[in-house]
Protein backbone atom coordinates (compact mmCIF):
# COMPACT_ATOMS: atom_id res chain seq x y z
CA UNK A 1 59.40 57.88 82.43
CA UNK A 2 57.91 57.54 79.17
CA UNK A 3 61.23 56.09 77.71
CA UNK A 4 60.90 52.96 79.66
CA UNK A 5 57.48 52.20 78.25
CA UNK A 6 58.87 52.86 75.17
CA UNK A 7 61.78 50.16 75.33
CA UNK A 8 59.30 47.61 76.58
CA UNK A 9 56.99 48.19 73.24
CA UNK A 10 60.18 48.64 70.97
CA UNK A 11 61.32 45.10 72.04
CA UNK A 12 58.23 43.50 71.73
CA UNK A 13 57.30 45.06 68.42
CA UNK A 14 60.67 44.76 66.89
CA UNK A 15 62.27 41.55 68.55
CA UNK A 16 65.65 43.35 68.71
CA UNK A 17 68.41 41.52 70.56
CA UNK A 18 68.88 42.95 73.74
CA UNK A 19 67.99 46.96 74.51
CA UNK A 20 67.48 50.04 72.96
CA UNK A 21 69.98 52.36 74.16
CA UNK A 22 69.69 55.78 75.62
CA UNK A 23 72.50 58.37 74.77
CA UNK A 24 72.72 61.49 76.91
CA UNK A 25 75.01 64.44 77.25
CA UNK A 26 74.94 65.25 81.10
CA UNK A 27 76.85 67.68 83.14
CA UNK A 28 76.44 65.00 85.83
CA UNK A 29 77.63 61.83 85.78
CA UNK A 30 75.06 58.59 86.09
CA UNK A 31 74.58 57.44 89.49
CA UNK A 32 75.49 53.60 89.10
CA UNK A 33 77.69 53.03 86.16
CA UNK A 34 80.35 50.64 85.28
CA UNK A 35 83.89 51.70 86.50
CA UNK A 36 87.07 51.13 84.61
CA UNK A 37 88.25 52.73 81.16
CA UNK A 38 86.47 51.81 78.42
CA UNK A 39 85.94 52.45 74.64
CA UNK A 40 82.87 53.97 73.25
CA UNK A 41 81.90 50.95 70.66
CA UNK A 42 82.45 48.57 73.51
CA UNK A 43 79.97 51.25 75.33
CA UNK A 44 77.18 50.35 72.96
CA UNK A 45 77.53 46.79 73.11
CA UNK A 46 77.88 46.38 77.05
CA UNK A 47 74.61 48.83 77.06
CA UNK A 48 72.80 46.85 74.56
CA UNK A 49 73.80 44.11 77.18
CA UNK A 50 72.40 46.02 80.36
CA UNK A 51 75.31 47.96 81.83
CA UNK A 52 75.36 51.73 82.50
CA UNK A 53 78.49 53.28 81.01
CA UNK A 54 79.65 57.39 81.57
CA UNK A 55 82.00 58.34 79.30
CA UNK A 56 84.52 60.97 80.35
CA UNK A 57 87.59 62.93 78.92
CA UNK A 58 89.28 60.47 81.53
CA UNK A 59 88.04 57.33 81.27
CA UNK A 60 87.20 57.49 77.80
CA UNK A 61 90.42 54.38 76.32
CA UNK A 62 89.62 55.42 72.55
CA UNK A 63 91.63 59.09 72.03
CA UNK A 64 90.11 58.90 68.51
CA UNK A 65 86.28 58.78 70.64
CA UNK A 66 87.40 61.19 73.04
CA UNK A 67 87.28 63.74 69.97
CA UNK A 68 85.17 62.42 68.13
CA UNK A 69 82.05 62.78 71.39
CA UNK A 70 83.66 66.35 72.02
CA UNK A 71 84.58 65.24 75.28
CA UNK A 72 88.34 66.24 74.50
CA UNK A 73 90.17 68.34 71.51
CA UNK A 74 91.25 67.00 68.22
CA UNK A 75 94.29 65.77 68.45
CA UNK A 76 97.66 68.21 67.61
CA UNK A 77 101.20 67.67 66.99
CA UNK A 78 102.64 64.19 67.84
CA UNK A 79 99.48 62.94 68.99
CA UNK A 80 97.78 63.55 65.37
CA UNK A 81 100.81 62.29 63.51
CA UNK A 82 100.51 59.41 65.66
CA UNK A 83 96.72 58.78 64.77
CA UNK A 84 98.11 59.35 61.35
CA UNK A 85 100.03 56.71 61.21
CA UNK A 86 98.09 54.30 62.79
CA UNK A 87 94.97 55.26 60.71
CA UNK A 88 97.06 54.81 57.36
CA UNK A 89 99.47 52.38 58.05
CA UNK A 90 98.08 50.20 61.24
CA UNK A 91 94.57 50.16 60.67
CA UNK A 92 94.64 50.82 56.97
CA UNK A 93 91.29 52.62 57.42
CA UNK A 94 92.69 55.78 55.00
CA UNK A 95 95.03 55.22 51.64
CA UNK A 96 97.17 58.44 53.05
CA UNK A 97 96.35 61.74 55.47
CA UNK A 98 95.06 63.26 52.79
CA UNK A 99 92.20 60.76 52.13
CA UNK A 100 92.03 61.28 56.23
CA UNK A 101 91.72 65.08 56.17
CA UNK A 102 88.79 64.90 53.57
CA UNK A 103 86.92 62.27 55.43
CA UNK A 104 87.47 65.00 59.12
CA UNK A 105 86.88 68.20 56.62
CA UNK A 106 83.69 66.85 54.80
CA UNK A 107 81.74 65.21 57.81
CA UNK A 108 79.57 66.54 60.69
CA UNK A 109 82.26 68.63 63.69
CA UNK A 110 81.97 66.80 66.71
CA UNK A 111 80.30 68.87 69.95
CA UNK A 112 83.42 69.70 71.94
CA UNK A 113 82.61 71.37 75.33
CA UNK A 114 79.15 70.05 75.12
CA UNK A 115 79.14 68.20 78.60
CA UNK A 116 81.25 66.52 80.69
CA UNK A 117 79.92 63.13 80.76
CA UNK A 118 78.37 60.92 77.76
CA UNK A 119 76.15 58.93 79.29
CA UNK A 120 75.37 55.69 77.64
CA UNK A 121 73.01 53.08 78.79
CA UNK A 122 70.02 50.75 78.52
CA UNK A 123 66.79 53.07 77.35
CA UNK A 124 64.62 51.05 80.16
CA UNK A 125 67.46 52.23 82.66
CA UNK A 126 68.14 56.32 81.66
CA UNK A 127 67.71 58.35 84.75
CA UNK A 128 66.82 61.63 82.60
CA UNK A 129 65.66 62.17 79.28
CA UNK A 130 67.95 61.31 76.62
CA UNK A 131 68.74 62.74 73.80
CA UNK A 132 69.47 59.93 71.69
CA UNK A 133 67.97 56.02 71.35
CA UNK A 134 70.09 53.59 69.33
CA UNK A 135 69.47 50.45 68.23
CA UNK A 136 72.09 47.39 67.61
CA UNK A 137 69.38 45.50 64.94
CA UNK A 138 69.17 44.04 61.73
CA UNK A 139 68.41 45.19 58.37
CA UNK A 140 64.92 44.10 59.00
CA UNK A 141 64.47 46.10 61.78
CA UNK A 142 66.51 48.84 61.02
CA UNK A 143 64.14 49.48 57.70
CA UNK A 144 60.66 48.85 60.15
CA UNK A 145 62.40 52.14 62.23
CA UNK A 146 62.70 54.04 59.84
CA UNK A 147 59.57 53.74 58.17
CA UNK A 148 57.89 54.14 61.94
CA UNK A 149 60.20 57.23 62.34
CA UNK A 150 58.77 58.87 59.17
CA UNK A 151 55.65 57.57 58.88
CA UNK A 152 53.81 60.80 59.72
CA UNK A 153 56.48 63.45 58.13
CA UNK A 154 57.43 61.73 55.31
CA UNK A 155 61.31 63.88 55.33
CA UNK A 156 64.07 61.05 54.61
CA UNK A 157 66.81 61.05 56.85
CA UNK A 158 69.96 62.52 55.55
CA UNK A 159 72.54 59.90 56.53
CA UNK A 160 76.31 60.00 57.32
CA UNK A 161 77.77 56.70 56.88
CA UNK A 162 81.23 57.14 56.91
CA UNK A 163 83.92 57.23 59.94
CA UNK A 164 84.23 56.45 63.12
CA UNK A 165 81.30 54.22 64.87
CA UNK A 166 81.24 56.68 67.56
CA UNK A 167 80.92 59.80 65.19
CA UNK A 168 78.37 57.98 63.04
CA UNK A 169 76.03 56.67 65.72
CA UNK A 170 76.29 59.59 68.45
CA UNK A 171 78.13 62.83 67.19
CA UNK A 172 76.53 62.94 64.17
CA UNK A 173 72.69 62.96 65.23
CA UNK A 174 73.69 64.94 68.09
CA UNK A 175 74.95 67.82 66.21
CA UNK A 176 72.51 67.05 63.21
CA UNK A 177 69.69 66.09 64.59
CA UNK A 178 69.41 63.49 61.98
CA UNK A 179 68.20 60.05 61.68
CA UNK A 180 71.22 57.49 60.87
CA UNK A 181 71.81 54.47 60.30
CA UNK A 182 75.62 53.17 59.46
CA UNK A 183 77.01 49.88 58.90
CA UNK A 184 79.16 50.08 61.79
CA UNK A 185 82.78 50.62 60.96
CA UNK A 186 84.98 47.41 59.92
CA UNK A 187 87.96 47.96 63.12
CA UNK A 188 84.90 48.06 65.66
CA UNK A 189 83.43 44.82 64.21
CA UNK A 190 86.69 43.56 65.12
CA UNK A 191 87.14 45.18 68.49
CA UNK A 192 83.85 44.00 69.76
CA UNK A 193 81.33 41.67 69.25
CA UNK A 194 79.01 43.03 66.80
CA UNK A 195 76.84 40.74 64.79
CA UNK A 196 78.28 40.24 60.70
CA UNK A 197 74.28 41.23 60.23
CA UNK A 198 73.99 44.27 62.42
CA UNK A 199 73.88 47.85 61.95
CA UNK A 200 73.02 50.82 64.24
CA UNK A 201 70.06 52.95 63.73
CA UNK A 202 69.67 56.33 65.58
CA UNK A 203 66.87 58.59 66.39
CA UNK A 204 67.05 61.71 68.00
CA UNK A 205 64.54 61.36 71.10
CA UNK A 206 62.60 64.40 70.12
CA UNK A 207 61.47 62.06 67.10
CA UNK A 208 60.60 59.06 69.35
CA UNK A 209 57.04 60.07 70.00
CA UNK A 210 56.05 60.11 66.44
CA UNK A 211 57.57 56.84 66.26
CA UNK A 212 55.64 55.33 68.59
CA UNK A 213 52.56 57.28 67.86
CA UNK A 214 53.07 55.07 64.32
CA UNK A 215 53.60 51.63 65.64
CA UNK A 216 49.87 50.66 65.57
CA UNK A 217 49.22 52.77 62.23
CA UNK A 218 52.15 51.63 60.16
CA UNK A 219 53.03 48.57 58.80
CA UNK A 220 56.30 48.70 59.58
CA UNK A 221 54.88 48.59 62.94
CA UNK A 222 51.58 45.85 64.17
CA UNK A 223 48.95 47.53 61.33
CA UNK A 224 48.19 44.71 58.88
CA UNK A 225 48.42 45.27 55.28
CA UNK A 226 45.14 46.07 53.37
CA UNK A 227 44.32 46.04 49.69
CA UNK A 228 41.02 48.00 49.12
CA UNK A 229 38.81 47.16 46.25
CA UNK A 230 39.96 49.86 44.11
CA UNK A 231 43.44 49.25 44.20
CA UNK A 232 42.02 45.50 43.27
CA UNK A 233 40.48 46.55 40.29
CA UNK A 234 43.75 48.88 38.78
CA UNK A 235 46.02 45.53 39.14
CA UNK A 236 43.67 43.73 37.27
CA UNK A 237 43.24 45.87 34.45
């Protein structure tokens, strides 16, 4: 499984705390996973951790998630008056529904009746190929990856940084096929214990080749930094 060599060279190159993490939509669920309801930010950090987590429309404890991975419909009726509320007046995340309908309307759909089971664990520990890798890093790290990821292309990523932590870290890409990176959103900062320095970077797998393909080229990634004689010669003139 090419995946796993690429966590061990990731973690050695990078120093990232913890693991890469594999994201994949499945049809099955994962063989050994972690029982028990649980919310998809939580997901990322208990994966980053070492545990195997399979996200379901039933175990899935986030309803807001549950839409957001397409693993259930947007909520209707009381159930989105309720979110409403909460969104506006508990969390505070929106100034009114409005300001909430905009954010919905003008950001990636999510991709409802994609597959059953959202599979999120450590890269090292993915049973099939997956069709995202995350990474819980620093700003450091987050700017080497995405200098690795376009080092041979040279396209810049067309981010989506604002929402949920689930819709900016999974959905997103997963519709998009985008590189992202987001800042994580403030509630799940609170919710779980993400670092006041991390972020999350994704990249699609189908771009993870080329990323590795760059780690010994790049100097984002082990090539060291050269300044040929020409280059010399124009800074001192």
């Amino acid at each position: 499984m090419k995946w796993k060599e690429y966590s061990e060279e990731l973690k050695e190159v990078l120093k990232i705390k913890g693991n890469p993490i594999a994201v994949t939509y499945s049809m099955n669920p994962a063989k050994n996973y972690r029982k028990g309801k649980c919310r998809a930010c939580d997901a990322l950090v208990l994966a980053r951790d070492g545990e195997v987590i399979n996200l379901t429309k039933e175990n899935s404890s986030c309803r807001g998630a549950t839409w957001h991975l397409g693993l259930g419909p947007r909520p209707s009726g009381k159930d989105l008056k309720d979110v409403q509320i909460f969104l506006v007046e508990g969390e505070k995340f929106c100034s009114s529904v409005t300001v909430f309908h905009r954010m919905q309307t003008l950001t990636t759909p999510p991709p409802l009746g994609l597959a059953e089971n959202v599979i999120i664990s450590p890269l090292e520990k993915s049973e099939i190929r997956p069709d995202l890798v995350l990474f819980i890093c620093n700003a450091e790290q987050a700017s080497r990856l995405i200098t690795l990821a376009t080092y041979f292309d040279g396209v810049p990523p067309k981010l989506e940084v604002i929402g949920a932590t689930c819709h900016m870290s999974i959905a997103y890409s997963i519709v998009s096929g985008e590189i992202n990176a987001n800042f994580v959103d403030f509630t799940s900062r609170k919710i779980k214990d993400f670092g006041k320095d991390e972020l999350i970077v994704t990249i699609p797998y189908e771009k993870m080749d080329n990323l590795i393909k760059a780690i010994p080229l790049c100097s984002a990634g082990t090539a060291k930094v050269e300044y040929p004689e020409e280059f010399r010669r124009s800074v001192i003139e």
